[in-house]
C-alpha atoms as a PDB file:
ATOM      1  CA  UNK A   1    -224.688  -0.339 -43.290  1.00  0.00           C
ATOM      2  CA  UNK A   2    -222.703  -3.628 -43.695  1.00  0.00           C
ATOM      3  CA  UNK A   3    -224.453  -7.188 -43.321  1.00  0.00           C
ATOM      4  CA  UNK A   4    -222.747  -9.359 -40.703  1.00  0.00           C
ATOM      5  CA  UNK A   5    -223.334 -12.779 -41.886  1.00  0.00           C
ATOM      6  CA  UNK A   6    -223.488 -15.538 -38.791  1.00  0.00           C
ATOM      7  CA  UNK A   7    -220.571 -18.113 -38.816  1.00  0.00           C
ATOM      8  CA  UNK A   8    -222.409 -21.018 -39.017  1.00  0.00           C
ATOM      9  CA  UNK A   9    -224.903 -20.459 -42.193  1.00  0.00           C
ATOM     10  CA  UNK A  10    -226.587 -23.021 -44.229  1.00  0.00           C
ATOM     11  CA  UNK A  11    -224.901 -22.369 -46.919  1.00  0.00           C
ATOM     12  CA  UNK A  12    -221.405 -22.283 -45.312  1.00  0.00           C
ATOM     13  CA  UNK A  13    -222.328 -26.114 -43.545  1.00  0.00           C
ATOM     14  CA  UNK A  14    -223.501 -27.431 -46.803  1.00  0.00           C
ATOM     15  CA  UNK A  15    -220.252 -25.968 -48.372  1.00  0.00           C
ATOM     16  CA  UNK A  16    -218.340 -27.620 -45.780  1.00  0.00           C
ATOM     17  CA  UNK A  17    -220.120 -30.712 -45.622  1.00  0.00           C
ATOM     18  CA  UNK A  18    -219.524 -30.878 -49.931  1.00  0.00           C
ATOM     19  CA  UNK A  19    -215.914 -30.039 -49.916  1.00  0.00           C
ATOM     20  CA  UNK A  20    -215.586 -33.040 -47.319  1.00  0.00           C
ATOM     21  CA  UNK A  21    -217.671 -35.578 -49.287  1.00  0.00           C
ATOM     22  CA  UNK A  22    -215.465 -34.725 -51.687  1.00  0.00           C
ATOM     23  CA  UNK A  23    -212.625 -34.935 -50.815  1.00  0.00           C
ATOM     24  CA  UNK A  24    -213.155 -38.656 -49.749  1.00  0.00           C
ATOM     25  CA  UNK A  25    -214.777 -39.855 -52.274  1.00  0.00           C
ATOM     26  CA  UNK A  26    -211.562 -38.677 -54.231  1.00  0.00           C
ATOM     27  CA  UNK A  27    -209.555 -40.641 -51.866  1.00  0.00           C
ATOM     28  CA  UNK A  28    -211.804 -43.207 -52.304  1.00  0.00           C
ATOM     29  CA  UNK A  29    -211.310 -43.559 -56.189  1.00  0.00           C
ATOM     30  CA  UNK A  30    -207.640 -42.979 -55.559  1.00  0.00           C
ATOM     31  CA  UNK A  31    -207.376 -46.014 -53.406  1.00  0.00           C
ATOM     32  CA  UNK A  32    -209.384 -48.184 -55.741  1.00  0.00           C
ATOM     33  CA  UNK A  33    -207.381 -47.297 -58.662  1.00  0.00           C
ATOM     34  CA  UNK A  34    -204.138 -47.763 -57.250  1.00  0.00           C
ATOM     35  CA  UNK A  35    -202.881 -50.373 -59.006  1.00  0.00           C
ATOM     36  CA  UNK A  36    -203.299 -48.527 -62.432  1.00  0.00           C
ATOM     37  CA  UNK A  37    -202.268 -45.708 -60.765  1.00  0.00           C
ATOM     38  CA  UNK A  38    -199.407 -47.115 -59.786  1.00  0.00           C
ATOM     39  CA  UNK A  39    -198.795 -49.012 -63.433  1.00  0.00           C
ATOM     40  CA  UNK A  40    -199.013 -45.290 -65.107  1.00  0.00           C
ATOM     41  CA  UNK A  41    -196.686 -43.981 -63.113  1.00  0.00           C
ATOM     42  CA  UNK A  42    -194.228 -46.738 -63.758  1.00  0.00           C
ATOM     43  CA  UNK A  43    -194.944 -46.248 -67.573  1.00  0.00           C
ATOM     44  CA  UNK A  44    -194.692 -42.519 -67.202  1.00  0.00           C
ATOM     45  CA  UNK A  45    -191.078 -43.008 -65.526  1.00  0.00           C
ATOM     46  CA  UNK A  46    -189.685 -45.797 -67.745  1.00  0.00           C
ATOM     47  CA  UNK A  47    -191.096 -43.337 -71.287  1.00  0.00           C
ATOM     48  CA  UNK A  48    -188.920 -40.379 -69.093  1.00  0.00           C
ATOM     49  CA  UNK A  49    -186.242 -42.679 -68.540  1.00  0.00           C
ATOM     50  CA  UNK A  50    -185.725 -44.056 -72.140  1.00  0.00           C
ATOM     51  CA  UNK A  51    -186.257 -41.407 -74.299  1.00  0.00           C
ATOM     52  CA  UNK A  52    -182.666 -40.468 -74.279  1.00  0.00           C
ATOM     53  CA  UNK A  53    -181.413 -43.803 -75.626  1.00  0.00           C
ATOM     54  CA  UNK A  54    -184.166 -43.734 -78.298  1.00  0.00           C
ATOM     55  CA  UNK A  55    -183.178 -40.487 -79.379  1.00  0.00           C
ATOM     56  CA  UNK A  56    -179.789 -41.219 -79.381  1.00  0.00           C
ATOM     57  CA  UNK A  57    -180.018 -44.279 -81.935  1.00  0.00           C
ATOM     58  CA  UNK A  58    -183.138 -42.299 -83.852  1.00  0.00           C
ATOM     59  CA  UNK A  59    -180.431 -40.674 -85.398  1.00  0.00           C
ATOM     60  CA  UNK A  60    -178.962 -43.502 -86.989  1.00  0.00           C
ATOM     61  CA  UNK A  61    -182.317 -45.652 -87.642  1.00  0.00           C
ATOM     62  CA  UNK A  62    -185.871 -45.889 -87.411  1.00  0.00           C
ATOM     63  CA  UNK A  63    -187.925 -44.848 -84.207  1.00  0.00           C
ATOM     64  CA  UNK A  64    -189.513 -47.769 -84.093  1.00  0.00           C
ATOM     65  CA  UNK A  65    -186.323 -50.087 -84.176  1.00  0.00           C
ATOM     66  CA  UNK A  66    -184.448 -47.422 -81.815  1.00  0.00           C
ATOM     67  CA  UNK A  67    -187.477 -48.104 -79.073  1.00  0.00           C
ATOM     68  CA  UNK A  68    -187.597 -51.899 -79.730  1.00  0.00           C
ATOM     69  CA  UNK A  69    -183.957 -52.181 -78.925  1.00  0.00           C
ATOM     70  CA  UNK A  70    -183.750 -49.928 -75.725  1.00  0.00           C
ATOM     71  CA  UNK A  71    -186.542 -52.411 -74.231  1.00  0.00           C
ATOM     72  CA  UNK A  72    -185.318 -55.261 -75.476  1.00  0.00           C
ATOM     73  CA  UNK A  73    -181.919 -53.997 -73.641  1.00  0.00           C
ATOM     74  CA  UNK A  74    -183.895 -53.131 -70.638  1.00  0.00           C
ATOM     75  CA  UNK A  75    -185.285 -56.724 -70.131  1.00  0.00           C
ATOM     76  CA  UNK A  76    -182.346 -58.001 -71.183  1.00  0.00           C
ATOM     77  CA  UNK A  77    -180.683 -56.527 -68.024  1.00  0.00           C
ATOM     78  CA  UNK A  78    -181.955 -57.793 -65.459  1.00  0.00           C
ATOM     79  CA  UNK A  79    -182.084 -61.497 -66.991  1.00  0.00           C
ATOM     80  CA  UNK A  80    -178.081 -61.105 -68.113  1.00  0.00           C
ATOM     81  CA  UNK A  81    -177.506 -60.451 -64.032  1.00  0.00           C
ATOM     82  CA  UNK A  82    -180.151 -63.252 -62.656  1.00  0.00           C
ATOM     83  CA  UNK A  83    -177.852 -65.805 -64.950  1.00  0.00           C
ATOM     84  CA  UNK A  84    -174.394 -63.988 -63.828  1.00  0.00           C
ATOM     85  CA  UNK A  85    -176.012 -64.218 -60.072  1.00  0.00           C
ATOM     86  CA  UNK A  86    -177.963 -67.145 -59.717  1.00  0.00           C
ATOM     87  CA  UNK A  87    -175.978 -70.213 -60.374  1.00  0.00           C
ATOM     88  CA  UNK A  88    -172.881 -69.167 -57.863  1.00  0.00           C
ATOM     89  CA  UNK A  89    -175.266 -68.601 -55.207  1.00  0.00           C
ATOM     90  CA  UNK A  90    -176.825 -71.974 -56.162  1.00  0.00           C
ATOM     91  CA  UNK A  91    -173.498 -73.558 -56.134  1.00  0.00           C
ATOM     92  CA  UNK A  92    -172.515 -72.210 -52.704  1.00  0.00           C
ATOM     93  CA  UNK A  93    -176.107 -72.892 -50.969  1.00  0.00           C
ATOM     94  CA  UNK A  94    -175.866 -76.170 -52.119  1.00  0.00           C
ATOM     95  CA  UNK A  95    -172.079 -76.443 -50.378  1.00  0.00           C
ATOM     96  CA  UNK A  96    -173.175 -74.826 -47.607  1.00  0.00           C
ATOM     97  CA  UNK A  97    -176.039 -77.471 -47.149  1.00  0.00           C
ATOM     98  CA  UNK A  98    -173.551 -80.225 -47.799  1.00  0.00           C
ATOM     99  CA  UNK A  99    -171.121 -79.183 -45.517  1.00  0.00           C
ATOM    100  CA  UNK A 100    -173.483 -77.876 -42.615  1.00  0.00           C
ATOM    101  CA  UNK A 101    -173.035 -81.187 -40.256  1.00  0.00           C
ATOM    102  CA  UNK A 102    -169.152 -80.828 -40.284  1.00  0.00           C
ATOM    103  CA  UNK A 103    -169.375 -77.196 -39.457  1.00  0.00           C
ATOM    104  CA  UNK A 104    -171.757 -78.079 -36.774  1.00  0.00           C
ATOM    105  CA  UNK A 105    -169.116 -80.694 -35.352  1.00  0.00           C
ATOM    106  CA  UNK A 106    -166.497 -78.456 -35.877  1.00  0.00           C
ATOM    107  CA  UNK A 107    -168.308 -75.830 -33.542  1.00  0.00           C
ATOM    108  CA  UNK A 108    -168.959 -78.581 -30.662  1.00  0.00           C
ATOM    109  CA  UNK A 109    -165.169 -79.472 -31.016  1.00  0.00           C
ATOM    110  CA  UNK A 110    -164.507 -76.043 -30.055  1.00  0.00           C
ATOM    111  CA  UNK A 111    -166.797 -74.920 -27.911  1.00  0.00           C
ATOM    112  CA  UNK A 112    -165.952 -78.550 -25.432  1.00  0.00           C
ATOM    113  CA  UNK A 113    -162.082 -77.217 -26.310  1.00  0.00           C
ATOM    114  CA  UNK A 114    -162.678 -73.669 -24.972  1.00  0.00           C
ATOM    115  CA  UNK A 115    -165.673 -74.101 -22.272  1.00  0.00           C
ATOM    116  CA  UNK A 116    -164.184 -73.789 -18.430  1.00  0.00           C
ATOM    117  CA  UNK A 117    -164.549 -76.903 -16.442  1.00  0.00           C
ATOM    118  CA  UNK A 118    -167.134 -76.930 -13.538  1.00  0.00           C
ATOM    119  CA  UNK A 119    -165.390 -77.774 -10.463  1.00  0.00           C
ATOM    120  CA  UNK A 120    -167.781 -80.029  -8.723  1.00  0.00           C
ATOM    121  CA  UNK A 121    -166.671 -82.930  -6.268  1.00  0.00           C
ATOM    122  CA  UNK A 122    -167.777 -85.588  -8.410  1.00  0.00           C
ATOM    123  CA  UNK A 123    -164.553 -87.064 -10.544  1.00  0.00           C
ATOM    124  CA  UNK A 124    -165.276 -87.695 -14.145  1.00  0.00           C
ATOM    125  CA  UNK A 125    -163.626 -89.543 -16.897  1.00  0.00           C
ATOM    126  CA  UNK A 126    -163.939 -87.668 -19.892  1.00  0.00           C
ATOM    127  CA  UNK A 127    -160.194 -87.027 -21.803  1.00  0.00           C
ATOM    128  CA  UNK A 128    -161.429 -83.530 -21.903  1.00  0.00           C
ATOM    129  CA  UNK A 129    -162.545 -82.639 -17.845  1.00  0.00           C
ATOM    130  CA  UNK A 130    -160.443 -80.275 -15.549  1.00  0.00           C
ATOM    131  CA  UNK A 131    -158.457 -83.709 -13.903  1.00  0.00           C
ATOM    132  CA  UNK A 132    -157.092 -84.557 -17.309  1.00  0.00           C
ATOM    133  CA  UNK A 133    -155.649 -81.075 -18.210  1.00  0.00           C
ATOM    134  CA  UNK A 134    -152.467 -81.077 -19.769  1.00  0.00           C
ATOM    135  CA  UNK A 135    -149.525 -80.678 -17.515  1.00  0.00           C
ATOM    136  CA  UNK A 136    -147.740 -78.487 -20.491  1.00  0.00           C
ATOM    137  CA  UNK A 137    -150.462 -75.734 -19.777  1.00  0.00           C
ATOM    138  CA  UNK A 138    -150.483 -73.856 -17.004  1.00  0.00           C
ATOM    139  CA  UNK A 139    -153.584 -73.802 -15.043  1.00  0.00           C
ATOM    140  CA  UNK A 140    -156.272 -71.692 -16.818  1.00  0.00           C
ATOM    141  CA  UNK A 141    -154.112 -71.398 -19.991  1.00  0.00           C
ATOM    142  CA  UNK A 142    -155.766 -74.689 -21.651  1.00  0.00           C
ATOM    143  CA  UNK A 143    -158.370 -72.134 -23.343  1.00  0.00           C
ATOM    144  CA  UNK A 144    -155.729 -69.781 -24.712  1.00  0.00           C
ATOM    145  CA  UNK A 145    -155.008 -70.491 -28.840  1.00  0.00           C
ATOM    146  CA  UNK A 146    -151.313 -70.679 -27.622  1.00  0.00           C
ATOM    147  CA  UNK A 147    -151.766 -73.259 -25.397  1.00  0.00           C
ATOM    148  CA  UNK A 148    -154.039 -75.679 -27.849  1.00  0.00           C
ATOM    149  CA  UNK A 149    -151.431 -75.953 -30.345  1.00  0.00           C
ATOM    150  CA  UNK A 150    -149.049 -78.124 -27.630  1.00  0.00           C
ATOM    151  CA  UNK A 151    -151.489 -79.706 -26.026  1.00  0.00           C
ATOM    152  CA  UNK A 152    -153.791 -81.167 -29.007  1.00  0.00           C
ATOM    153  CA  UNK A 153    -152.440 -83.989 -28.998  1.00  0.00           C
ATOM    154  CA  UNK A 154    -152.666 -84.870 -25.073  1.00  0.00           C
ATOM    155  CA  UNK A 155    -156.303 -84.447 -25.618  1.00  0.00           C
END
């Protein structure tokens, strides 16, 4: 005769309940040691990584001078392209910067140049309303490109 065992137990609860604990107290660990975690892997990937170069100059020197090269390349790179990088993009923030307020004036200039005159009943003076349009434009052509270049100067 075969023993049907119940599907809730002790033993199969306490099983349960031990697997679970764990399980997050793994996680637990995992997430506290993340950072080293994290540092061995980068270790792990840069040793993967390099091991080629090494091995390559190995054969013409010592190991230890092969590996001290190869890092001494690989922080070399990134400092060789901050100082190929860096000073351009200083240089042109710093132009940038200088020339900001012109560029600024230069985009009021064109947006009074190209923006359609309200037509209200009230007459204004401003060189640059609808009443003042140049007569060499025809009417609505005053924001066309075409138009600006002959009638800059009436403005």
């Amino acid at each position: 005769m075969v023993q049907v065992q119940p599907a809730w137990s002790p033993r199969i609860i306490v099983r349960t309940l031990l697997v679970t604990l764990t399980v997050a107290i793994a996680l637990y660990l995992i997430y506290l040691l993340r950072k080293p975690i994290s540092w061995v892997l980068i270790a792990t990937f840069l040793a993967v990584a390099l091991s080629g170069p090494v091995n390559t100059l190995n054969r013409r020197m010592r190991r230890g001078f092969a590996i001290a090269i190869v890092y001494l390349g690989l922080l070399a790179v990134p400092i060789g392209l901050g100082a190929l990088i860096v000073p351009p993009l200083v240089t042109q923030l710093n132009n940038l910067v200088q020339d900001l307020p012109s560029y600024a004036q230069d985009a009021q200039d064109f947006s009074r140049r190209t923006r359609p005159c309200a037509r209200s009943s009230a007459t204004t003076t401003s060189p640059r309303s609808c009443s003042s349009r140049p007569r060499s434009c025809p009417r609505g052509s005053a924001m066309r490109p075409a138009c600006w270049a002959t009638s800059a100067s009436a403005w």
